[in-house]
N, C-alpha and C. Protein backbone atom coordinates (compact mmCIF):
# COMPACT_ATOMS: atom_id res chain seq x y z
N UNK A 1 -11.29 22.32 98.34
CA UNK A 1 -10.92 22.31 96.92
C UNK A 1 -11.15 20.95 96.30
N UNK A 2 -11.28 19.85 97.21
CA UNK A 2 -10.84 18.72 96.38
C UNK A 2 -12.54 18.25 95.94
N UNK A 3 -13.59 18.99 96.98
CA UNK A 3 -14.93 18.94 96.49
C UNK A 3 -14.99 19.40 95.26
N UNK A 4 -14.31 20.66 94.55
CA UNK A 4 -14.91 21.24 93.06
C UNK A 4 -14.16 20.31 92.38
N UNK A 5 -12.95 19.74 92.23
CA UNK A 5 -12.45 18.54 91.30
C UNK A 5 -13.54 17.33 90.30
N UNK A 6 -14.28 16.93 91.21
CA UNK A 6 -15.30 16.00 89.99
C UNK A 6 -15.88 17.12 89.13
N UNK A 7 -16.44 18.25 89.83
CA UNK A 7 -17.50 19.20 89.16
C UNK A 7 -16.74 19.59 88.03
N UNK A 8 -15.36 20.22 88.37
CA UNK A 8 -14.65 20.31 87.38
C UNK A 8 -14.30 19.46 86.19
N UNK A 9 -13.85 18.48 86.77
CA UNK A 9 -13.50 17.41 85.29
C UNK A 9 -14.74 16.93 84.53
N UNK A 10 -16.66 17.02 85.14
CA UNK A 10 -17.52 16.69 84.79
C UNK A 10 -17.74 18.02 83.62
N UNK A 11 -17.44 19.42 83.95
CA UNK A 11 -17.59 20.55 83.26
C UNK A 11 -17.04 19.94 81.80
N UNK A 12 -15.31 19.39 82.48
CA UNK A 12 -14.18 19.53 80.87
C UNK A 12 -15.06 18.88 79.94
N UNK A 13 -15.34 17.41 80.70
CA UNK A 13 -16.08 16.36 79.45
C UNK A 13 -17.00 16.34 78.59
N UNK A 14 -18.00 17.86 79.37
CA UNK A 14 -19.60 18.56 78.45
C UNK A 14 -19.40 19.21 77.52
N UNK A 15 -17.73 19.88 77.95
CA UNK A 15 -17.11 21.04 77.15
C UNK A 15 -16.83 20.66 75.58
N UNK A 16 -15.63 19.10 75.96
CA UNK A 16 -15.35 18.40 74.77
C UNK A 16 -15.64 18.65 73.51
N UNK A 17 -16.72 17.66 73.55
CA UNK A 17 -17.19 17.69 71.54
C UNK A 17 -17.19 19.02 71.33
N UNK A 18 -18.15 20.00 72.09
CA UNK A 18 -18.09 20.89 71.70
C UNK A 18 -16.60 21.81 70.49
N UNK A 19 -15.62 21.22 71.41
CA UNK A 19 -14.70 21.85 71.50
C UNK A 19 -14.13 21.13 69.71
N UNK A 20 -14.24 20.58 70.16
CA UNK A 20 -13.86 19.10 68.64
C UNK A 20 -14.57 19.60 67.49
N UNK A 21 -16.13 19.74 67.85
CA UNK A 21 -16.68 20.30 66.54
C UNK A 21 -16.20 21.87 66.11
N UNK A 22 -15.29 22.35 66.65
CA UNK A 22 -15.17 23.92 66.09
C UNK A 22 -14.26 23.55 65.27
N UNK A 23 -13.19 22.50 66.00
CA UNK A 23 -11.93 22.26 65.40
C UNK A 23 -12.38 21.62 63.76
N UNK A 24 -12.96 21.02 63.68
CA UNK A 24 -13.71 20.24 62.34
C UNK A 24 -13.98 21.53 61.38
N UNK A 25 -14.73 22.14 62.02
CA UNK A 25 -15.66 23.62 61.40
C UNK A 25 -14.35 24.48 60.83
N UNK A 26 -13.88 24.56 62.00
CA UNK A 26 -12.15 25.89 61.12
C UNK A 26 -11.75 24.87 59.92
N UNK A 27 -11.48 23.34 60.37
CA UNK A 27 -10.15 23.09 59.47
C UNK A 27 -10.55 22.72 57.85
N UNK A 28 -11.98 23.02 57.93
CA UNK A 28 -13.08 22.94 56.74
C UNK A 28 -13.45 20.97 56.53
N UNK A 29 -13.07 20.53 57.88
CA UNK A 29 -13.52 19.26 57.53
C UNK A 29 -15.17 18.98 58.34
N UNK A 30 -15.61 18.14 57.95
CA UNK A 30 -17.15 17.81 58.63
C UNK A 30 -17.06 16.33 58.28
N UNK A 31 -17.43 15.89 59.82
CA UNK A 31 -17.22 14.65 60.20
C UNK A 31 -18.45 13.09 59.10
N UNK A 32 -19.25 14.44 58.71
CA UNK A 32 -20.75 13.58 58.42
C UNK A 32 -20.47 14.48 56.52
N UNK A 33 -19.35 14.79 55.92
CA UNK A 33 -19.45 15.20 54.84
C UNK A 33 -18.66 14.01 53.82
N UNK A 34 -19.24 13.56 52.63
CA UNK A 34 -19.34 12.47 52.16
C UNK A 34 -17.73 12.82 51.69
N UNK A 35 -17.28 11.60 50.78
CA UNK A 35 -15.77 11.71 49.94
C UNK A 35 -15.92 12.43 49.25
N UNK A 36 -14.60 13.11 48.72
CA UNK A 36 -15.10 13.79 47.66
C UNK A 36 -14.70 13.19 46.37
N UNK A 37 -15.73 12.85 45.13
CA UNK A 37 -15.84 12.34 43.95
C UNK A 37 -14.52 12.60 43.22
N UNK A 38 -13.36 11.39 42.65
CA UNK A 38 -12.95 11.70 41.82
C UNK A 38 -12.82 12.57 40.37
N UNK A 39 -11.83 13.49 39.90
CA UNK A 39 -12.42 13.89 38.72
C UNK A 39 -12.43 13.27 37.25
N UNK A 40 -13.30 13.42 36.97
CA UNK A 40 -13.81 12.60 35.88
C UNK A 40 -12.74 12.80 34.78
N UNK A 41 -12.50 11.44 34.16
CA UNK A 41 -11.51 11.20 33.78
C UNK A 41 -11.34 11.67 32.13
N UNK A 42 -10.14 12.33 31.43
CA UNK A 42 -10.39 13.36 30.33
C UNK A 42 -10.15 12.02 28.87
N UNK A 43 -10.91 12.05 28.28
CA UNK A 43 -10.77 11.32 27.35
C UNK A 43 -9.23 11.16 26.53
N UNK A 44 -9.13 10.19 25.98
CA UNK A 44 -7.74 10.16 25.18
C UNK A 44 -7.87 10.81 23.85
N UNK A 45 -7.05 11.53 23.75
CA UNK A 45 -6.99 12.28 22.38
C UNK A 45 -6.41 11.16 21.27
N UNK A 46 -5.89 10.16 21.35
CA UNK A 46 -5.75 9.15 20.50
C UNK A 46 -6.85 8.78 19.88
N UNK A 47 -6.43 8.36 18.57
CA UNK A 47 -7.59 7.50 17.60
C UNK A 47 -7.16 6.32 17.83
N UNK A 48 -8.04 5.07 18.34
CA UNK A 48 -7.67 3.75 18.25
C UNK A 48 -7.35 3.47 16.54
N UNK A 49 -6.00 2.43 16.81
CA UNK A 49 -5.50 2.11 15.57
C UNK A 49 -6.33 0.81 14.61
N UNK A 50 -6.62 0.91 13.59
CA UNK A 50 -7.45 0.40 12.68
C UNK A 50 -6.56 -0.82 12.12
N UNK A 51 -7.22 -1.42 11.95
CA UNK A 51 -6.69 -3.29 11.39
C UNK A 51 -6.40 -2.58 10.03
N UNK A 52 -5.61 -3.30 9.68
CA UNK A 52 -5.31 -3.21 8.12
C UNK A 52 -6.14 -4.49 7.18
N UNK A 53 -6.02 -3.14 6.25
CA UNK A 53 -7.05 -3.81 5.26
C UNK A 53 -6.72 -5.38 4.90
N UNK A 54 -7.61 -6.21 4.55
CA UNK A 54 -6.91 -7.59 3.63
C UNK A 54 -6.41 -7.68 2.91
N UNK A 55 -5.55 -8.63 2.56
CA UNK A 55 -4.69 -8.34 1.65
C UNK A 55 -5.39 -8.48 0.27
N UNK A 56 -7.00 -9.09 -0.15
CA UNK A 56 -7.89 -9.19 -1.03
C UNK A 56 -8.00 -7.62 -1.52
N UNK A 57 -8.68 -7.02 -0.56
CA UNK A 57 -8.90 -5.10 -0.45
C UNK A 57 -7.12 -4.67 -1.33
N UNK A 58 -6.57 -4.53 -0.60
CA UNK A 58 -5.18 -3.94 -0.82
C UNK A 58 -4.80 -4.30 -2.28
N UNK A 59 -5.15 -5.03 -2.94
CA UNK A 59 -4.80 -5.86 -3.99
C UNK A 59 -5.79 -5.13 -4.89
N UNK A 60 -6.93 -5.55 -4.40
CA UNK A 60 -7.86 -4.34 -5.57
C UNK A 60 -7.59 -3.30 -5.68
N UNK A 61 -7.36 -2.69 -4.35
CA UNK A 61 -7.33 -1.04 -4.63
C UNK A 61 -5.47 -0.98 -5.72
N UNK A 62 -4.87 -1.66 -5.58
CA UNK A 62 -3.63 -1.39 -6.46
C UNK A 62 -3.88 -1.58 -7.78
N UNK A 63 -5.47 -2.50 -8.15
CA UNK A 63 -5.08 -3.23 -9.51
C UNK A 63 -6.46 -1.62 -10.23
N UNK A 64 -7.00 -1.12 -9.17
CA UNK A 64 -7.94 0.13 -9.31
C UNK A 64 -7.32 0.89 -10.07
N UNK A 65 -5.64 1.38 -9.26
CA UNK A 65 -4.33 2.24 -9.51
C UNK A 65 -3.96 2.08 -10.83
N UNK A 66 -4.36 0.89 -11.24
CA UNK A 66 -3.05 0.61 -12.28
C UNK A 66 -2.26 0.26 -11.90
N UNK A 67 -1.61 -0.13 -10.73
CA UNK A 67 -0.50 -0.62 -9.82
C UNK A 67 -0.45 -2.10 -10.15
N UNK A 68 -0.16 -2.82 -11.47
CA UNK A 68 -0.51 -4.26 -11.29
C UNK A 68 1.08 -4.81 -10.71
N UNK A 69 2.20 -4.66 -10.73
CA UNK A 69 2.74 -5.16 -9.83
C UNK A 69 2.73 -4.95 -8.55
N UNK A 70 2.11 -4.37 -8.02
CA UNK A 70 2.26 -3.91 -6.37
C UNK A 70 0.65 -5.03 -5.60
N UNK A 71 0.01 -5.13 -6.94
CA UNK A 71 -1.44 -6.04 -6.97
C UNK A 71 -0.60 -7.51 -6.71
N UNK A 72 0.01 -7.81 -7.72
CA UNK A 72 0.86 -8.99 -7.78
C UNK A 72 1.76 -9.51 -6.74
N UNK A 73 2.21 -8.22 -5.83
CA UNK A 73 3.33 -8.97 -4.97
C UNK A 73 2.21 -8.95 -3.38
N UNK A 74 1.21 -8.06 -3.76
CA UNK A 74 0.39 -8.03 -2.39
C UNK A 74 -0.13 -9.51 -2.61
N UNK A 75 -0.96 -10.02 -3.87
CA UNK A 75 -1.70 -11.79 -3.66
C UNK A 75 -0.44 -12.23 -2.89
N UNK A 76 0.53 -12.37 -4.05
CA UNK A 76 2.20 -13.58 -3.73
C UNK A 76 2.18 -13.92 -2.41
N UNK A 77 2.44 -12.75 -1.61
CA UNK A 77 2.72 -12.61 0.01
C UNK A 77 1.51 -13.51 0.49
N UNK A 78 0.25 -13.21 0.24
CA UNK A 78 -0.46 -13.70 0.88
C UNK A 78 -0.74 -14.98 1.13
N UNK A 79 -0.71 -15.04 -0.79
CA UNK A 79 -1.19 -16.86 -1.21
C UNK A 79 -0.06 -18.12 -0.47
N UNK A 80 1.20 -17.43 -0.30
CA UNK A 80 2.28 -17.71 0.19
C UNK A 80 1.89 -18.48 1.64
N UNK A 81 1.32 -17.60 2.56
CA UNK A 81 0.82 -18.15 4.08
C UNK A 81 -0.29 -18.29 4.05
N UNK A 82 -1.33 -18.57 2.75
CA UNK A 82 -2.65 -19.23 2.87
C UNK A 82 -3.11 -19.53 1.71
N UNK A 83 -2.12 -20.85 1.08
CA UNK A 83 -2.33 -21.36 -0.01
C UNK A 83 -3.75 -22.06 -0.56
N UNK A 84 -4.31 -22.50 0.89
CA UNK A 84 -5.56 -23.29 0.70
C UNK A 84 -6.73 -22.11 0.59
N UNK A 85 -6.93 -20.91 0.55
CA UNK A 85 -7.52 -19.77 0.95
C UNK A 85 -8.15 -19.70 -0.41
N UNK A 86 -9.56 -20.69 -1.01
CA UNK A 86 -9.98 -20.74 -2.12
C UNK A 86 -10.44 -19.26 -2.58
N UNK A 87 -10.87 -18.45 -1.22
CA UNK A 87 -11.38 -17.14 -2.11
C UNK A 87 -10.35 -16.15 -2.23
N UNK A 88 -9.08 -16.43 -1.66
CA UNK A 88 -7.76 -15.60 -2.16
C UNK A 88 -7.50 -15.75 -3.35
N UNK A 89 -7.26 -17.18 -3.78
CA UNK A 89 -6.97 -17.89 -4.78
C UNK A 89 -7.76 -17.26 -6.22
N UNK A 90 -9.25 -17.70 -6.16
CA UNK A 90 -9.96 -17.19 -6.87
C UNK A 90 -9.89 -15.22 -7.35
N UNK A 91 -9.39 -14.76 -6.32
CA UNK A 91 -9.45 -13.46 -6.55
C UNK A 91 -8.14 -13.27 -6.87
N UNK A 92 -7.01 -13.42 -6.68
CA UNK A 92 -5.80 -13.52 -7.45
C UNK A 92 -5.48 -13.85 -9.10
N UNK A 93 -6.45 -15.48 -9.52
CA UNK A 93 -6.59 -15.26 -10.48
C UNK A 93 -7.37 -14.30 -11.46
N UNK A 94 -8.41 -13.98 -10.69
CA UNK A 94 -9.27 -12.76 -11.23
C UNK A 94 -8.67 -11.79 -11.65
N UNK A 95 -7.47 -11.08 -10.88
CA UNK A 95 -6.74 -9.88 -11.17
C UNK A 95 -5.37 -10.03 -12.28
N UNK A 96 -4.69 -11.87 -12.48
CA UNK A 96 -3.86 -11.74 -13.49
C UNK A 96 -4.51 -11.70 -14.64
N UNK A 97 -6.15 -12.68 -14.62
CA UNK A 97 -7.10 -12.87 -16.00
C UNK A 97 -7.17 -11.26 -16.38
N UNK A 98 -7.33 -10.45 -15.15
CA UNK A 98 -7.42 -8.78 -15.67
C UNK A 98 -6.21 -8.21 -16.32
N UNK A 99 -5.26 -8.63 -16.35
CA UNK A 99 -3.97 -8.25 -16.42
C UNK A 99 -4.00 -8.50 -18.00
N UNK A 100 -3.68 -9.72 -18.12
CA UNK A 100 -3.99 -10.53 -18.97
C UNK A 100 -4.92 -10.03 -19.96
N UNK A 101 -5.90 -10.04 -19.72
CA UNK A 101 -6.98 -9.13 -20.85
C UNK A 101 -6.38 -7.88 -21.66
N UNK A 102 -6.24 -6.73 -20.65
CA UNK A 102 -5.22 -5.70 -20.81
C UNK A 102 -4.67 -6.13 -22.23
N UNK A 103 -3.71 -6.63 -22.07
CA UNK A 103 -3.02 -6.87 -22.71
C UNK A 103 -3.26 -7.58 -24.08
N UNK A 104 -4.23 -8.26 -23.96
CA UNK A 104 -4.81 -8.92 -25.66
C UNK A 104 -5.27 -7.66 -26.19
N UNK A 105 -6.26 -6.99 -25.64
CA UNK A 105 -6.94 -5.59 -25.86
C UNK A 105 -6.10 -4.91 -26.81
N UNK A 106 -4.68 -4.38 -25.90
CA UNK A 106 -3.59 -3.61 -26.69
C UNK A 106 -3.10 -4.03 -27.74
N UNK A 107 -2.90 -5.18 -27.68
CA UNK A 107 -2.37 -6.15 -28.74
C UNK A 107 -3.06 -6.11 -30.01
N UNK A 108 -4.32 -6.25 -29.95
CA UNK A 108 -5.54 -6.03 -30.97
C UNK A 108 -5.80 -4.92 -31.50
N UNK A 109 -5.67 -3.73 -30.73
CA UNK A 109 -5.09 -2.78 -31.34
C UNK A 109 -3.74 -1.69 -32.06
N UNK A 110 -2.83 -2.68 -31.88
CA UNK A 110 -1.61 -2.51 -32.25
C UNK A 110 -1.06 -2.09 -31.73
N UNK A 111 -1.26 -1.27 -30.03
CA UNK A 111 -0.30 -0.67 -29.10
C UNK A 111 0.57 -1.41 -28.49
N UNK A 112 1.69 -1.80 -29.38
CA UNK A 112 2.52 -2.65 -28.91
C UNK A 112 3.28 -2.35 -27.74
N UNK A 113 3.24 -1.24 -27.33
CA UNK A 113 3.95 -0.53 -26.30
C UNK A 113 3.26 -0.94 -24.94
N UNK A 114 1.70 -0.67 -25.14
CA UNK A 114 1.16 -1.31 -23.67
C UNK A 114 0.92 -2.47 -23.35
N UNK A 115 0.70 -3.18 -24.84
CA UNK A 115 0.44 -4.77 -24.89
C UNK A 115 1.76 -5.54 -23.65
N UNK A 116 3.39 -5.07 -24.27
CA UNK A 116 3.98 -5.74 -24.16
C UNK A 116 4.54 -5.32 -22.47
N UNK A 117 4.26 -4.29 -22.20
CA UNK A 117 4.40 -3.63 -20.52
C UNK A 117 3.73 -5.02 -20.18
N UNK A 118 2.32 -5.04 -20.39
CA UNK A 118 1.70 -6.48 -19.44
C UNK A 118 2.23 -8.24 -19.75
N UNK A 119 2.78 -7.93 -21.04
CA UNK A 119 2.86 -9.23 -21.14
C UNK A 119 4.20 -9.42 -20.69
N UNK A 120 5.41 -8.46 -20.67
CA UNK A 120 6.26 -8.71 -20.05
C UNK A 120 6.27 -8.77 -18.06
N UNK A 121 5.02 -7.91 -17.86
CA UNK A 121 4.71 -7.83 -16.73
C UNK A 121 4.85 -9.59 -15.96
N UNK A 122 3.34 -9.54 -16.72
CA UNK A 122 3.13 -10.97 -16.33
C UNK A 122 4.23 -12.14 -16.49
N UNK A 123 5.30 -11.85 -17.62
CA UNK A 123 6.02 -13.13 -17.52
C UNK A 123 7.43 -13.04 -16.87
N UNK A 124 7.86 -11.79 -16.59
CA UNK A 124 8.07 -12.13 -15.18
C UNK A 124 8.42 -12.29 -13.73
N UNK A 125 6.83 -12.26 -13.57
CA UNK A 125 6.27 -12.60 -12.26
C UNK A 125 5.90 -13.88 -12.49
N UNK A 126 6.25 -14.65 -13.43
CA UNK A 126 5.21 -16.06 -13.24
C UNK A 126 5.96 -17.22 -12.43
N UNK A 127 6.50 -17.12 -12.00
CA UNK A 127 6.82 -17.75 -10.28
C UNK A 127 6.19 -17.43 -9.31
N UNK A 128 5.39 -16.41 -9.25
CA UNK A 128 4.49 -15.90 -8.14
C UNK A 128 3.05 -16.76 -8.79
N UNK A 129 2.79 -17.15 -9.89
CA UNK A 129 1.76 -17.70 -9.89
C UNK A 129 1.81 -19.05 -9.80
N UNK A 130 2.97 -19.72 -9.35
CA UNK A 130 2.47 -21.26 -8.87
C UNK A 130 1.97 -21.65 -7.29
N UNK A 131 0.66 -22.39 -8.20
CA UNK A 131 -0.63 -22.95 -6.91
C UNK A 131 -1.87 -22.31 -7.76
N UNK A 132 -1.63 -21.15 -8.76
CA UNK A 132 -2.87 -21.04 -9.33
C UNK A 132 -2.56 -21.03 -11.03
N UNK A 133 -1.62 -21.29 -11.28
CA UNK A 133 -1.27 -21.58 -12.82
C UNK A 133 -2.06 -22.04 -13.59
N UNK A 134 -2.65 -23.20 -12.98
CA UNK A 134 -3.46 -24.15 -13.64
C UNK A 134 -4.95 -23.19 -14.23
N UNK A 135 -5.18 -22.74 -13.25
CA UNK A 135 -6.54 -22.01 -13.15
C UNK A 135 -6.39 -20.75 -14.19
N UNK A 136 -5.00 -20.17 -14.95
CA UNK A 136 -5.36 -19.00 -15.72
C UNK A 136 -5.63 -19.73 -17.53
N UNK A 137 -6.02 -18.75 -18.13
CA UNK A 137 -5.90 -18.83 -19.47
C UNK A 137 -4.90 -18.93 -20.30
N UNK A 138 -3.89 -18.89 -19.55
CA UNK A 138 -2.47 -18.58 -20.77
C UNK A 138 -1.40 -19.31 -19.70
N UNK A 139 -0.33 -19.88 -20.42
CA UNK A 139 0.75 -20.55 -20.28
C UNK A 139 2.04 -19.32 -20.05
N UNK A 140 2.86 -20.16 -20.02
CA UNK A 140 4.34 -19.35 -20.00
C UNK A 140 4.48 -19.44 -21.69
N UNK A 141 4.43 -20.06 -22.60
CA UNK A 141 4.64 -20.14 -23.84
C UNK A 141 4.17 -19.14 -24.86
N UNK A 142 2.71 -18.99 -24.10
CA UNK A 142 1.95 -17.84 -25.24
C UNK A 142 2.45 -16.59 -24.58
N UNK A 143 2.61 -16.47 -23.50
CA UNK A 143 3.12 -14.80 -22.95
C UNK A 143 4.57 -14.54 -23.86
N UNK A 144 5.48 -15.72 -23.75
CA UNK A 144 6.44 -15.68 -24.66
C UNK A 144 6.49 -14.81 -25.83
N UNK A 145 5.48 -15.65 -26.30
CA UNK A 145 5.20 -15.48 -28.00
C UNK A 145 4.95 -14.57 -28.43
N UNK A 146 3.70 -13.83 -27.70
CA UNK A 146 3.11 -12.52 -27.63
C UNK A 146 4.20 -11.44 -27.48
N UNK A 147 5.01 -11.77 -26.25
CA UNK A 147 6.05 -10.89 -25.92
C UNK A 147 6.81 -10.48 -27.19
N UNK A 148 7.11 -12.06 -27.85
CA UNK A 148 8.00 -11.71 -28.82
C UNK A 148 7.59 -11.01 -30.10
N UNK A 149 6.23 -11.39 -30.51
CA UNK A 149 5.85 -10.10 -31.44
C UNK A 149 5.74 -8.59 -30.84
N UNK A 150 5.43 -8.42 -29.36
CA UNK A 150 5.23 -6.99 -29.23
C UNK A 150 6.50 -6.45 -29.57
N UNK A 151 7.64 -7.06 -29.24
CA UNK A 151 9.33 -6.62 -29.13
C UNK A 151 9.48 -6.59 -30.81
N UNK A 152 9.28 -7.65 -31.58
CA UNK A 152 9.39 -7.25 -33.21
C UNK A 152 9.21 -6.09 -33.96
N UNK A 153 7.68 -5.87 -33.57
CA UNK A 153 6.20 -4.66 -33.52
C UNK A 153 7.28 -3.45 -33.49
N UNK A 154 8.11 -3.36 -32.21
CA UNK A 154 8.33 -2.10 -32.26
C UNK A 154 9.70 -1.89 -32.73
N UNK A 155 10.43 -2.63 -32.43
CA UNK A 155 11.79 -2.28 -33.39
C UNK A 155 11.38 -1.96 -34.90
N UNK A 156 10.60 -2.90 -35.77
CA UNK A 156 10.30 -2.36 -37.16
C UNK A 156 9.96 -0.97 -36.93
N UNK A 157 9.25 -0.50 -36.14
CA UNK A 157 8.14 0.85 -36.22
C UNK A 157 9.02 2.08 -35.84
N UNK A 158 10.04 1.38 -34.77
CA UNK A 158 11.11 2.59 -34.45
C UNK A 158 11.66 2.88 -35.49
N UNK A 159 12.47 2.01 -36.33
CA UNK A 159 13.34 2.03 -37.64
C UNK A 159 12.54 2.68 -38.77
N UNK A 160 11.16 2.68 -38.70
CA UNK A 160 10.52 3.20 -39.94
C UNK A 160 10.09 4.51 -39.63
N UNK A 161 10.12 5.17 -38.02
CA UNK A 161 9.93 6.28 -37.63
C UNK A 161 11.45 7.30 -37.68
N UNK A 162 12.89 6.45 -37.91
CA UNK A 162 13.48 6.84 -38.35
C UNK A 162 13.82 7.67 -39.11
N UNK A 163 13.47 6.31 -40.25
CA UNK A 163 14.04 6.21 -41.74
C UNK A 163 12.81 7.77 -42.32
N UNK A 164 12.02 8.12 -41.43
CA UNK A 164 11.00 8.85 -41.79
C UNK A 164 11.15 10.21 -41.13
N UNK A 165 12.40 10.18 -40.34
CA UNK A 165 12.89 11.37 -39.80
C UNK A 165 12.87 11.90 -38.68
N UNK A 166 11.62 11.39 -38.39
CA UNK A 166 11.56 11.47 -37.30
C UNK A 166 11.54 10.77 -35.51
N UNK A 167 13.10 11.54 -35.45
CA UNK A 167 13.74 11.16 -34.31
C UNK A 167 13.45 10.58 -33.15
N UNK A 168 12.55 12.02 -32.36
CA UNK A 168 12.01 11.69 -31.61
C UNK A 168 10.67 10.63 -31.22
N UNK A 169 9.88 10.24 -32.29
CA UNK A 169 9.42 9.08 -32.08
C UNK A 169 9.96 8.15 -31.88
N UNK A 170 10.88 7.46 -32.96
CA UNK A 170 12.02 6.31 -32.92
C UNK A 170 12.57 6.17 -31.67
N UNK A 171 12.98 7.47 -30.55
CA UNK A 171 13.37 6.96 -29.70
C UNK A 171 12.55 6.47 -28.81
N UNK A 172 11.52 7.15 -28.72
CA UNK A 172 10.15 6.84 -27.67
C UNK A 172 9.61 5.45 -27.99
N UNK A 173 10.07 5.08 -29.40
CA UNK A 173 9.43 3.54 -29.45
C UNK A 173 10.44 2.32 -29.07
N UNK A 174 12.05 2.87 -29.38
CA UNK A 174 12.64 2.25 -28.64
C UNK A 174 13.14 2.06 -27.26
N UNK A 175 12.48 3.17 -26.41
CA UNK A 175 12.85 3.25 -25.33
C UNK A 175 11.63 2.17 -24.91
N UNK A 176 10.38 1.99 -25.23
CA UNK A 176 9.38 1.10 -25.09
C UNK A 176 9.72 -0.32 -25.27
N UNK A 177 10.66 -0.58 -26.57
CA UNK A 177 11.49 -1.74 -26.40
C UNK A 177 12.05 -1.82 -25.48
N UNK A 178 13.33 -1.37 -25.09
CA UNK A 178 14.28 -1.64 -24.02
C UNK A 178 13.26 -1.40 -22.72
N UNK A 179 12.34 -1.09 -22.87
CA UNK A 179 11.82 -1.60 -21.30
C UNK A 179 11.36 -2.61 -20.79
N UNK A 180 10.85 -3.46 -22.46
CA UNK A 180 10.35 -5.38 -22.29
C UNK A 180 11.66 -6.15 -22.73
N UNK A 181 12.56 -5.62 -22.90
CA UNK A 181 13.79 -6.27 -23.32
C UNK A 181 14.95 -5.66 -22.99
N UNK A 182 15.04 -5.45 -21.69
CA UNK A 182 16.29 -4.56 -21.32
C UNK A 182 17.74 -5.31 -21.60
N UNK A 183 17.71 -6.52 -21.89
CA UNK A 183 19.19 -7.09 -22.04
C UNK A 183 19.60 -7.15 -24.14
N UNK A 184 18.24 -6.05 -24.18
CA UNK A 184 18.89 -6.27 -25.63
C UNK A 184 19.87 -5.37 -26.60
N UNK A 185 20.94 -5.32 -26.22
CA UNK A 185 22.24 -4.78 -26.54
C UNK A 185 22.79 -4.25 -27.94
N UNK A 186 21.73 -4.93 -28.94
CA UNK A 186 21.75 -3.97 -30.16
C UNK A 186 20.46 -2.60 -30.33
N UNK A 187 19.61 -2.69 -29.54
CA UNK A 187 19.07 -1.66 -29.11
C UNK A 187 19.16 -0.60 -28.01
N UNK A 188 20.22 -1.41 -26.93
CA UNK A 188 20.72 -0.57 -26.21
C UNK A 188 22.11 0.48 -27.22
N UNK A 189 22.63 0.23 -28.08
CA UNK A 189 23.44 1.05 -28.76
C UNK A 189 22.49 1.59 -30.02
N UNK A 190 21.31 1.43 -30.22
CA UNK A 190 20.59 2.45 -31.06
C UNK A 190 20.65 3.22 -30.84
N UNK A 191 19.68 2.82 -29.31
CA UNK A 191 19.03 4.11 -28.62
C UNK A 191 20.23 5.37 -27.98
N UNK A 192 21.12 4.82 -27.81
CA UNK A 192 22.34 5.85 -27.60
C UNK A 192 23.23 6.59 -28.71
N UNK A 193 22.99 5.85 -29.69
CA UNK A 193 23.43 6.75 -31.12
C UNK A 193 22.27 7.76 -31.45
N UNK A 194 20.80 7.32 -31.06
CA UNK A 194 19.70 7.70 -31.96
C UNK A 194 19.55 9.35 -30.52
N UNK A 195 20.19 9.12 -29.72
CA UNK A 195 19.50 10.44 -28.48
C UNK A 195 21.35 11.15 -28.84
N UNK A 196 22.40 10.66 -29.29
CA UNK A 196 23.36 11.79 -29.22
C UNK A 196 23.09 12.91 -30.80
N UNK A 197 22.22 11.99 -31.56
CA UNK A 197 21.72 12.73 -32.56
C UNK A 197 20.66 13.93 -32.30
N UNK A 198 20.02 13.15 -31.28
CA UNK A 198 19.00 14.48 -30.80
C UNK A 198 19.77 15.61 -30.53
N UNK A 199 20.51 14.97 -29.32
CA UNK A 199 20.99 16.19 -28.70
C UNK A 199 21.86 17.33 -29.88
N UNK A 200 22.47 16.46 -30.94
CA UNK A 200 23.21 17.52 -31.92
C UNK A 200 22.54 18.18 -32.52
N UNK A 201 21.33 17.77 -33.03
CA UNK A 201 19.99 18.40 -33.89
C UNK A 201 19.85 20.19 -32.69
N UNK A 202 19.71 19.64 -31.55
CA UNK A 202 19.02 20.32 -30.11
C UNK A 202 20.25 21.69 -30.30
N UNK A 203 21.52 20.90 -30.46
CA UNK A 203 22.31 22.20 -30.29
C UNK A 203 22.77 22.69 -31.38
N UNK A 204 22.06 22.75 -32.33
CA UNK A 204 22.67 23.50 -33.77
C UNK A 204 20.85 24.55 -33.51
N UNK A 205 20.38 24.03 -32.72
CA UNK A 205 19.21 25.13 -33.37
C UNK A 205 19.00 26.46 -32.21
């Protein structure tokens, strides 16, 4: 017996791989089969987030709107942390000179109502324009002045839209006052005598 012993253990060792490669084959692995490739990775459904506009852009597009205070407080902010910023500067004044224009325009045509929206606009905000003061066309004095004829303009015109019967204009022109002159207290008791009249006119009919 102890003669078949090598023959034997020489058999097991031929047997081997053999035996190894089935085991590979069932367990679905193969010794010589490459990695298998990660899967490809699914894009992000996110939109990368976009810089915000300049505050130059943002400023136009408000003064585009008609938005001139929202134009006004977007320069302020800016000119504020980049006073030396000659083409901020320059374009800031560009948009009060626009403002500004507006407003002679109306004026020239007697719409005292829009004239004085800008000129009260502009005067005041005019703490937001120091560092470029120098650079506009008009002072604090003439916005004044202007102001103060648009505010004249329409109290006469309310009182003569009155005296002429008609109500509802008078109030619409004084409500246009009290919006460039809200602390003015003999028009704040017009306009509240002149709308409990409406309303009595409103309920007799």
């Amino acid at each position: 017996m102890t003669g078949y012993r090598p023959l034997i253990l020489l058999a097991l060792m031929m047997l081997l791989p053999a035996v190894l490669s089935c085991a590979w084959v069932q367990g679905g692995i193969s010794p010589e089969s490459p990695e298998k490739a990660p899967p490809p990775a699914v894009p992000s459904s996110r939109t990368p987030r976009q810089a915000p506009a300049p505050p130059v852009d943002q400023a136009r597009k408000h003064m585009a709107a008609g938005e001139y205070q929202e134009a006004i407080e977007t320069y302020r902010l800016a000119f504020q942390k980049q006073p030396h910023d000659r083409e901020l500067a320059s374009a800031y004044v560009e948009s009060i000179e626009t403002i500004a224009a507006a407003a002679d325009r109306a004026f020239v045509r007697q719409d005292f109502s829009a004239a004085g929206r800008n000129y009260y606009l502009l005067s005041k905000n005019s703490e937001a324009f120091k560092g470029i003061d120098q650079e506009l066309s008009f002072n604090g004095a003439q916005l004044d002045a202007r102001l103060g004829e648009c505010r004249k303009a329409l109290y006469k015109q309310g009182f003569q839209q009155y005296r002429e019967g008609n109500l509802n204009g008078a109030i619409a022109l004084w409500e246009d006052l009290l919006a460039i002159d809200p602390q003015n207290a003999e028009i704040q008791r017009t306009l509240r005598t002149a709308k409990q009249q409406q309303k009595n006119l409103q309920g007799r009919e």
